[in-house]
Protein backbone atom coordinates (compact mmCIF):
# COMPACT_ATOMS: atom_id res chain seq x y z
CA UNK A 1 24.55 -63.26 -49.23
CA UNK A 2 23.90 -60.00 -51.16
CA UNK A 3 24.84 -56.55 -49.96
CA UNK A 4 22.10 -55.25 -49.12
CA UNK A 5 21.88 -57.81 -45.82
CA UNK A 6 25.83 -58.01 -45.40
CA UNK A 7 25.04 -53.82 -44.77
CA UNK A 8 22.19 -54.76 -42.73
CA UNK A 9 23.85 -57.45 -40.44
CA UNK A 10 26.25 -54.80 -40.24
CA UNK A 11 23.88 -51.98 -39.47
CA UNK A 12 22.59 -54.16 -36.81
CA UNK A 13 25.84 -55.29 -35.17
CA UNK A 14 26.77 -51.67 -35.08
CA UNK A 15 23.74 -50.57 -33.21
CA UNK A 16 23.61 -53.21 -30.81
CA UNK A 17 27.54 -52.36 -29.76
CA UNK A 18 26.32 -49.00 -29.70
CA UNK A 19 23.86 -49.70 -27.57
CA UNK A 20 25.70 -51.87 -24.74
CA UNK A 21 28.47 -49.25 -24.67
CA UNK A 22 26.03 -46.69 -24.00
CA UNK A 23 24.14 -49.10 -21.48
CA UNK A 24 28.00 -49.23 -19.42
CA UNK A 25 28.45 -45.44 -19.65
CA UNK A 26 24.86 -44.80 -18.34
CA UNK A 27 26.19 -45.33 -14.71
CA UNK A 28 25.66 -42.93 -12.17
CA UNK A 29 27.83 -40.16 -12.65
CA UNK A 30 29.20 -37.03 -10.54
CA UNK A 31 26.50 -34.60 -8.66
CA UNK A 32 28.06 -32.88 -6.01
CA UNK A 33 30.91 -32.37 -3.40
CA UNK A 34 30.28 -31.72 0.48
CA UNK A 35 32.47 -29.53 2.64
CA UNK A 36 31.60 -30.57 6.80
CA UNK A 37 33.04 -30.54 9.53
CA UNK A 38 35.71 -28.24 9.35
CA UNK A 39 38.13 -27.86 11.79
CA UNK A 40 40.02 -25.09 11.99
CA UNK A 41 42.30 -25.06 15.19
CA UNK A 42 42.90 -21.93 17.70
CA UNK A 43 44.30 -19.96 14.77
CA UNK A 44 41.74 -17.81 13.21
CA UNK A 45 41.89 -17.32 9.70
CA UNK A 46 41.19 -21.16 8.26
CA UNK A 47 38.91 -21.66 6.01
CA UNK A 48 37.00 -23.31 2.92
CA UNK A 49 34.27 -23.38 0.71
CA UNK A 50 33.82 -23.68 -3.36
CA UNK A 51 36.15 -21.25 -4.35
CA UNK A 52 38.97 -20.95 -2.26
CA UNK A 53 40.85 -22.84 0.77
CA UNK A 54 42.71 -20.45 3.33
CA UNK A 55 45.14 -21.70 6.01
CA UNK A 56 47.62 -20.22 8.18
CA UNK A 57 51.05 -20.75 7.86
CA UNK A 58 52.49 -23.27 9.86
CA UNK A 59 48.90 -24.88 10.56
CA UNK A 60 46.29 -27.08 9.18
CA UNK A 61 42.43 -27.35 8.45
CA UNK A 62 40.69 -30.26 8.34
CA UNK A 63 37.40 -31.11 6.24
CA UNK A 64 35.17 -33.80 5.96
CA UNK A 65 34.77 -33.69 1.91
CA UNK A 66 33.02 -36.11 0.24
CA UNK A 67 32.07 -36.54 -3.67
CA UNK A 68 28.56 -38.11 -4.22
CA UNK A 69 27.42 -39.69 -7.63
CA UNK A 70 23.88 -39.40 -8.97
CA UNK A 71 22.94 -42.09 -7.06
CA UNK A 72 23.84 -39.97 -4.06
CA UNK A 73 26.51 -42.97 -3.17
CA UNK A 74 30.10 -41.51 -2.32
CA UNK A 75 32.73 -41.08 -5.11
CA UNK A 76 36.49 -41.98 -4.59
CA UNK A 77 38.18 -38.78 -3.78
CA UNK A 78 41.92 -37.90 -5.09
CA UNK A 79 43.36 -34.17 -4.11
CA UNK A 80 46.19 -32.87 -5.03
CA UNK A 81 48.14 -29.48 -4.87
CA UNK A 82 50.30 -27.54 -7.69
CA UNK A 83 53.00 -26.27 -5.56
CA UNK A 84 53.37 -28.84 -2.23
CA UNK A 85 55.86 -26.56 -1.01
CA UNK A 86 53.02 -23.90 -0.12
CA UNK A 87 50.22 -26.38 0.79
CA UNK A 88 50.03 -30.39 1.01
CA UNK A 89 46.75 -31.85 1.31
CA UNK A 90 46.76 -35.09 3.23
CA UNK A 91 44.19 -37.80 3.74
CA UNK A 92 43.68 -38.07 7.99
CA UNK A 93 42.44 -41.18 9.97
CA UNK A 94 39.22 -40.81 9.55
CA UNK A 95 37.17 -41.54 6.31
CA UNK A 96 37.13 -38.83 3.91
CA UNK A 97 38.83 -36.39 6.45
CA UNK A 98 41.18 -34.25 5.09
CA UNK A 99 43.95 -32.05 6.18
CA UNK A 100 44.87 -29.04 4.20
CA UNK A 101 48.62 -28.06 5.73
CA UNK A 102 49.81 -24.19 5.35
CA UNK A 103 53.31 -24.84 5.02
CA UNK A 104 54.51 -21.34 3.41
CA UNK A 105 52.98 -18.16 2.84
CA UNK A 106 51.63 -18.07 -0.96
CA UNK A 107 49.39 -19.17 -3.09
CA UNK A 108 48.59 -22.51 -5.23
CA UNK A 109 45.75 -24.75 -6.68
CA UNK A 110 43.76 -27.31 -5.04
CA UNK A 111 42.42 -30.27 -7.49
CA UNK A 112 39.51 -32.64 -6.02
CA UNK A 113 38.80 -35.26 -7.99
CA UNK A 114 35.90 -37.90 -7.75
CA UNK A 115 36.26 -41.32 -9.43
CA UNK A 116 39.85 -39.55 -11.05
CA UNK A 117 37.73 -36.77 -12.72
CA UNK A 118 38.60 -33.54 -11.86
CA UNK A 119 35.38 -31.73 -10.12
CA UNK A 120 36.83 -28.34 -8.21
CA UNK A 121 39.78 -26.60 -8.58
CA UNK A 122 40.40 -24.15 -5.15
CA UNK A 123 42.60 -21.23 -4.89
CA UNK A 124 44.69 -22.29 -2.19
CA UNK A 125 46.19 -19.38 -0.04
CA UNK A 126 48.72 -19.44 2.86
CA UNK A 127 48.82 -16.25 4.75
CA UNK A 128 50.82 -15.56 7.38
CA UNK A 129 50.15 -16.26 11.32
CA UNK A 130 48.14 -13.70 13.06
CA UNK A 131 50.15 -11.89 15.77
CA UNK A 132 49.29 -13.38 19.14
């Protein structure tokens, strides 16, 4: 066989693993996150949206959050907090519900992840109760 189609074989195996490993990473891929149904409790002061979660110490707020793909199916969702000693987040009964628990007054970070990729990152604040 000469070189010049031992480079070619070559060439061609080479494209044709390029191309199936680009076929597998074609999936759908991340599009967008949803923040519903938030409950906040008799407390004022809860909150959440894209940039920032806020919740009262000693109490929680719960969110329906859910992580769609391009294909507009839901993602696996993964959160996670810097400092659990300020906030814990917590997966409730329901599917994708999610409790965000004020546990001290501060502040920390909130990670969401879809399918273990991390998509938001939320300021996460604890302020104190409001006097009754």
């Amino acid at each position: 066989m000469s070189s010049q189609m031992i480079r070619s074989s070559f060439l061609g195996l080479a494209a044709a693993l390029a191309l199936s490993a680009g076929a597998v990473a074609c999936g759908p891929s991340y599009d967008h996150t949803e923040l519903t149904g938030t409950v906040t409790g008799s407390l004022q002061g809860a909150e959440i949206n894209f940039q920032h979660v806020t919740v009262p110490e000693g109490t929680l707020l719960k969110v329906h959050l859910v992580s769609l793909d391009s294909s507009n199916k839901p993602m696996d969702n993964q959160l996670s907090t810097d400092d659990p000693s300020v906030m814990q987040t917590v997966q409730v009964q329901s599917d994708r519900d999610y409790a965000f628990l004020g546990l001290k007054v501060g502040q920390t970070k909130v990670t969401i992840k879809a399918n273990e990729n991390t998509v938001l990152i939320l300021d996460a604040i604890v302020t104190p109760q409001p006097a009754p």
